[in-house]
N, C-alpha and C. Protein backbone atom coordinates (compact mmCIF):
# COMPACT_ATOMS: atom_id res chain seq x y z
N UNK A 1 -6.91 -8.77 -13.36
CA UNK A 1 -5.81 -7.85 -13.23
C UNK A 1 -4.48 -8.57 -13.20
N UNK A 2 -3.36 -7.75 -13.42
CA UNK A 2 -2.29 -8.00 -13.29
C UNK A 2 -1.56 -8.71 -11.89
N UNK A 3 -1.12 -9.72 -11.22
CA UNK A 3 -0.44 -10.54 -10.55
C UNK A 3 0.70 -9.39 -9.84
N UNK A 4 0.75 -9.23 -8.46
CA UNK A 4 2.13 -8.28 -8.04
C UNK A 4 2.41 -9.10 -7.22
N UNK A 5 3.88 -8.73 -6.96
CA UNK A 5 4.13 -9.22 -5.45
C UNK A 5 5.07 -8.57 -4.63
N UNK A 6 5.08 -8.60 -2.97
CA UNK A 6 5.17 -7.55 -2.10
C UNK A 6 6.15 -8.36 -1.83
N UNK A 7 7.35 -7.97 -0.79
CA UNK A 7 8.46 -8.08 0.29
C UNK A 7 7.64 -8.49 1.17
N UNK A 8 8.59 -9.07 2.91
CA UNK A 8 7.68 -9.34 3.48
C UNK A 8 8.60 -9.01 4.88
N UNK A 9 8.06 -8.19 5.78
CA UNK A 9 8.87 -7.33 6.83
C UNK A 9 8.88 -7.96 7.84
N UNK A 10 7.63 -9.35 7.97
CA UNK A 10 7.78 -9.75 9.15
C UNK A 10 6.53 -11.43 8.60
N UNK A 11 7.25 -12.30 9.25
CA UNK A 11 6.10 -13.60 9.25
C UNK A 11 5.93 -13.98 10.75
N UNK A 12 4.91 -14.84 10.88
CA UNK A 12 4.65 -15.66 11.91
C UNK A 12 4.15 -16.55 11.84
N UNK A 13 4.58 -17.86 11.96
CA UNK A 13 3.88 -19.06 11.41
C UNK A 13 4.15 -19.90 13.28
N UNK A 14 3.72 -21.32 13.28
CA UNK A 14 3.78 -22.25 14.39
C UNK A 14 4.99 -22.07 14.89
N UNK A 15 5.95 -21.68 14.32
CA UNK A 15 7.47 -21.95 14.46
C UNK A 15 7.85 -20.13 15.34
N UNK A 16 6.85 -19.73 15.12
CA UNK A 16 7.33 -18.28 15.79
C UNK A 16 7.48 -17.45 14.86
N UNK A 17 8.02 -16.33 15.55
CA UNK A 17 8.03 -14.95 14.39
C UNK A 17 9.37 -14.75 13.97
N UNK A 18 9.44 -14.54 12.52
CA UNK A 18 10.58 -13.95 12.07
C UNK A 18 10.75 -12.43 11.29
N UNK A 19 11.22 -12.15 11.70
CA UNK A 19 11.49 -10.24 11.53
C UNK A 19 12.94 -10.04 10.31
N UNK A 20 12.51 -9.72 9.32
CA UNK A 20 13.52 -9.16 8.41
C UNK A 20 14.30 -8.20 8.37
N UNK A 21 15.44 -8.11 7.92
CA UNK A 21 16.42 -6.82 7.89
C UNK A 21 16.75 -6.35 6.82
N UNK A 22 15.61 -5.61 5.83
CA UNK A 22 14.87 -5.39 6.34
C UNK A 22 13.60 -6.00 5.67
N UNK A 23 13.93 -6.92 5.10
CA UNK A 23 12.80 -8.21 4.36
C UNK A 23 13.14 -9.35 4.80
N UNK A 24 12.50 -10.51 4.97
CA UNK A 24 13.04 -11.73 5.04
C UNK A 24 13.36 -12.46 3.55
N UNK A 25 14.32 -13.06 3.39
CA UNK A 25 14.40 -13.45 2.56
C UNK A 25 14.05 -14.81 2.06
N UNK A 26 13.12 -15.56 0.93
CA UNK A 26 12.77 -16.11 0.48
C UNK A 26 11.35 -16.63 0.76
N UNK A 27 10.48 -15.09 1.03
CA UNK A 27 8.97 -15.30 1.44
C UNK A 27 8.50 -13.77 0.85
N UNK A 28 7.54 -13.98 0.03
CA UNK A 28 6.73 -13.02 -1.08
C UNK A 28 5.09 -12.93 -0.62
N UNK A 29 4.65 -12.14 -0.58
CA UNK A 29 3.28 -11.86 -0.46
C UNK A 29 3.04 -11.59 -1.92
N UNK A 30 1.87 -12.91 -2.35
CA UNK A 30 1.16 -12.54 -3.79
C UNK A 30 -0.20 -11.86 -3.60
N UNK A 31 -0.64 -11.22 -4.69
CA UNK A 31 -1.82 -10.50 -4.88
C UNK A 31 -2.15 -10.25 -6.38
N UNK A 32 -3.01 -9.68 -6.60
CA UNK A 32 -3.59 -9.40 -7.97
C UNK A 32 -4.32 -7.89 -7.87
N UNK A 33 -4.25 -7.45 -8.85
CA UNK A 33 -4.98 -6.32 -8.92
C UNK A 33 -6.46 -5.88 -9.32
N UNK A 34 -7.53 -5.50 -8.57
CA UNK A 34 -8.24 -5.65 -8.79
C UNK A 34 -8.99 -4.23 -9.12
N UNK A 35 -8.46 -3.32 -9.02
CA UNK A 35 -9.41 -2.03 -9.55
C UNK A 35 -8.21 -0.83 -8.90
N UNK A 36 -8.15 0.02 -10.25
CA UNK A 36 -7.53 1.17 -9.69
C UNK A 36 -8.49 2.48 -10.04
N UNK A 37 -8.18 3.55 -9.22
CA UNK A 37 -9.23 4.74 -9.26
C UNK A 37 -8.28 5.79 -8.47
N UNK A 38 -9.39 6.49 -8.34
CA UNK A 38 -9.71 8.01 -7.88
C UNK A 38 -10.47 8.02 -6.29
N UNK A 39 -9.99 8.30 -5.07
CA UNK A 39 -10.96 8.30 -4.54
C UNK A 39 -12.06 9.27 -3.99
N UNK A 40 -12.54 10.27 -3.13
CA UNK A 40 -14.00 10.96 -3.28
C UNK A 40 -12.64 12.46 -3.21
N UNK A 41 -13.33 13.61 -3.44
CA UNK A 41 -12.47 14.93 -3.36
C UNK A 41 -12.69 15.08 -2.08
N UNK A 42 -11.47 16.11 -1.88
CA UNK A 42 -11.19 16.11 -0.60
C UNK A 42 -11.11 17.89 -0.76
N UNK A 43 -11.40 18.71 -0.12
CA UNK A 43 -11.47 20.31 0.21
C UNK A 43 -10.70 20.54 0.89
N UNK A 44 -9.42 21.82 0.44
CA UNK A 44 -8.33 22.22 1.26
C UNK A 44 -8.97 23.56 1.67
N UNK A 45 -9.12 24.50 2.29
CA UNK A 45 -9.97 25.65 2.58
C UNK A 45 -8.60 26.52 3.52
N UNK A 46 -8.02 27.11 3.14
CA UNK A 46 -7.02 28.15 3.68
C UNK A 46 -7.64 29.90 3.11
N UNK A 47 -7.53 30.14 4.76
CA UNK A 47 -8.08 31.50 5.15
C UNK A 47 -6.86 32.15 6.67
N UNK A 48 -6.95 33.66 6.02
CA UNK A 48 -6.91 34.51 7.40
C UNK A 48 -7.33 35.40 7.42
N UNK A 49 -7.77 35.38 8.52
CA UNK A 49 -9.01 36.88 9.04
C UNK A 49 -8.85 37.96 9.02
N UNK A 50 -9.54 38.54 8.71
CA UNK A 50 -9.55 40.34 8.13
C UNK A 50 -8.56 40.43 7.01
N UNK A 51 -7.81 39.35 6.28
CA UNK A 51 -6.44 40.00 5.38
C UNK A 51 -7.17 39.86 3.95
N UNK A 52 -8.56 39.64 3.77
CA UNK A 52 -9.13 38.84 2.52
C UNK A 52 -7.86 38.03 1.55
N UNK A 53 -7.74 37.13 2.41
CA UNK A 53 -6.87 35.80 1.53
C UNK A 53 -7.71 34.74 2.08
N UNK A 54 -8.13 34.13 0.43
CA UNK A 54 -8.95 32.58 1.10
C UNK A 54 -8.21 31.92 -0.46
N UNK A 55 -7.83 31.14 0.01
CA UNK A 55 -7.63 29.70 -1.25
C UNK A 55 -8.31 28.56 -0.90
N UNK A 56 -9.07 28.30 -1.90
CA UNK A 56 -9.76 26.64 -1.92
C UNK A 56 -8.98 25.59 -3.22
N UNK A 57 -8.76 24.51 -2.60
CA UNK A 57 -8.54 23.66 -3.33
C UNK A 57 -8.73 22.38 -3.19
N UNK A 58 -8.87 21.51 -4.56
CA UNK A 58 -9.37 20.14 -4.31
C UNK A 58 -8.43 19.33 -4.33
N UNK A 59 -8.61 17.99 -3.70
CA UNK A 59 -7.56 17.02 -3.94
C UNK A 59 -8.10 15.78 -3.84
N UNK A 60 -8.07 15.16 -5.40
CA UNK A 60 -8.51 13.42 -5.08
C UNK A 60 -7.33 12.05 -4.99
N UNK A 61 -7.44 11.43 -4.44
CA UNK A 61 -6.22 10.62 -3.96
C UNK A 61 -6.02 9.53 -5.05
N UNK A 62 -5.07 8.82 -5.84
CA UNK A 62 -5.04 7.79 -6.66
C UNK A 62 -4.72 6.71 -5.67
N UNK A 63 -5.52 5.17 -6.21
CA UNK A 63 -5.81 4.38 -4.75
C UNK A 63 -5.45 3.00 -6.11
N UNK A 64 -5.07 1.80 -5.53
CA UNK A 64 -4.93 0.51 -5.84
C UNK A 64 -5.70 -0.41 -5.36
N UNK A 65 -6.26 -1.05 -5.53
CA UNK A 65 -7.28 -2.40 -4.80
C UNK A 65 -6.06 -3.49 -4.72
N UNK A 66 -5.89 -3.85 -4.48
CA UNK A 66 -5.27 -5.71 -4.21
C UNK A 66 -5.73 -6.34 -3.27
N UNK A 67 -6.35 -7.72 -4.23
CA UNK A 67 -6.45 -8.51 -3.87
C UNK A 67 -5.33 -9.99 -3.10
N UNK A 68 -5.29 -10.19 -1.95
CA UNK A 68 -3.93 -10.71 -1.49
C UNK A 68 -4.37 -12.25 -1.65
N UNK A 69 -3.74 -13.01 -2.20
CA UNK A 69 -4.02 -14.83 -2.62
C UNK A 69 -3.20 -15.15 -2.00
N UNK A 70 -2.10 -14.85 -1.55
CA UNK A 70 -1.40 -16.05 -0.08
C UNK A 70 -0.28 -15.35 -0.14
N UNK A 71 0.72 -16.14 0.34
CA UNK A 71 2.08 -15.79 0.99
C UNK A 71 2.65 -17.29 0.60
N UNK A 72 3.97 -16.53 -0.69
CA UNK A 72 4.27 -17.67 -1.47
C UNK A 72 5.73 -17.85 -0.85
N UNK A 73 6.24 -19.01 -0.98
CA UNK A 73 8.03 -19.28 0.26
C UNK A 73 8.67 -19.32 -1.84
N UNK A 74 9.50 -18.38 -1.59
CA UNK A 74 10.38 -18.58 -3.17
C UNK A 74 11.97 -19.23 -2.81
N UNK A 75 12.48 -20.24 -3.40
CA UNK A 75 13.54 -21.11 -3.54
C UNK A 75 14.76 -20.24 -4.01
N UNK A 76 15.77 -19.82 -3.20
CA UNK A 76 16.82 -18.86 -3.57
C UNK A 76 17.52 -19.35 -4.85
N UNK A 77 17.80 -20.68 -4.85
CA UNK A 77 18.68 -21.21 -5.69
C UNK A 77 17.90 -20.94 -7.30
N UNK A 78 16.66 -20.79 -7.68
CA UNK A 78 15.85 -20.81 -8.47
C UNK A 78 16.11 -19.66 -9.70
């Protein structure tokens, strides 16, 4: 799959934690993509009593896999 890469809202390494505003800047979370889909149906079931109103409906969710390969430090000047 295709290579993405994420922002990163918060690190913590030996040195302690650093918290972004609202990313830190010059630290990327890499990943790859590994399967996209559909996931199982889901049943919406709306009813009220004695008025004969019932609606059913389905809903399947679109989902991403990623796979996460590290947390890359990127060089501003670059």
């Amino acid at each position: 799959g295709s290579e993405v890469e994420f922002p990163v809202l918060m690190l913590r390494d030996e040195e302690g934690v650093k918290v972004g505003n609202p990313y830190l800047e010059g630290v990327k979370v890499v990943g790859r993509i590994v399967n996209q889909g559909r996931g199982e149906k889901i049943i919406v079931f709306k009813f009220k009593r004695r008025k004969n109103y019932r609606r059913k409906m389905g809903h399947r969710q679109y989902y991403t896999w990623v796979r996460i390969e590290g947390i890359k430090e990127v060089q501003n000047g670059a």
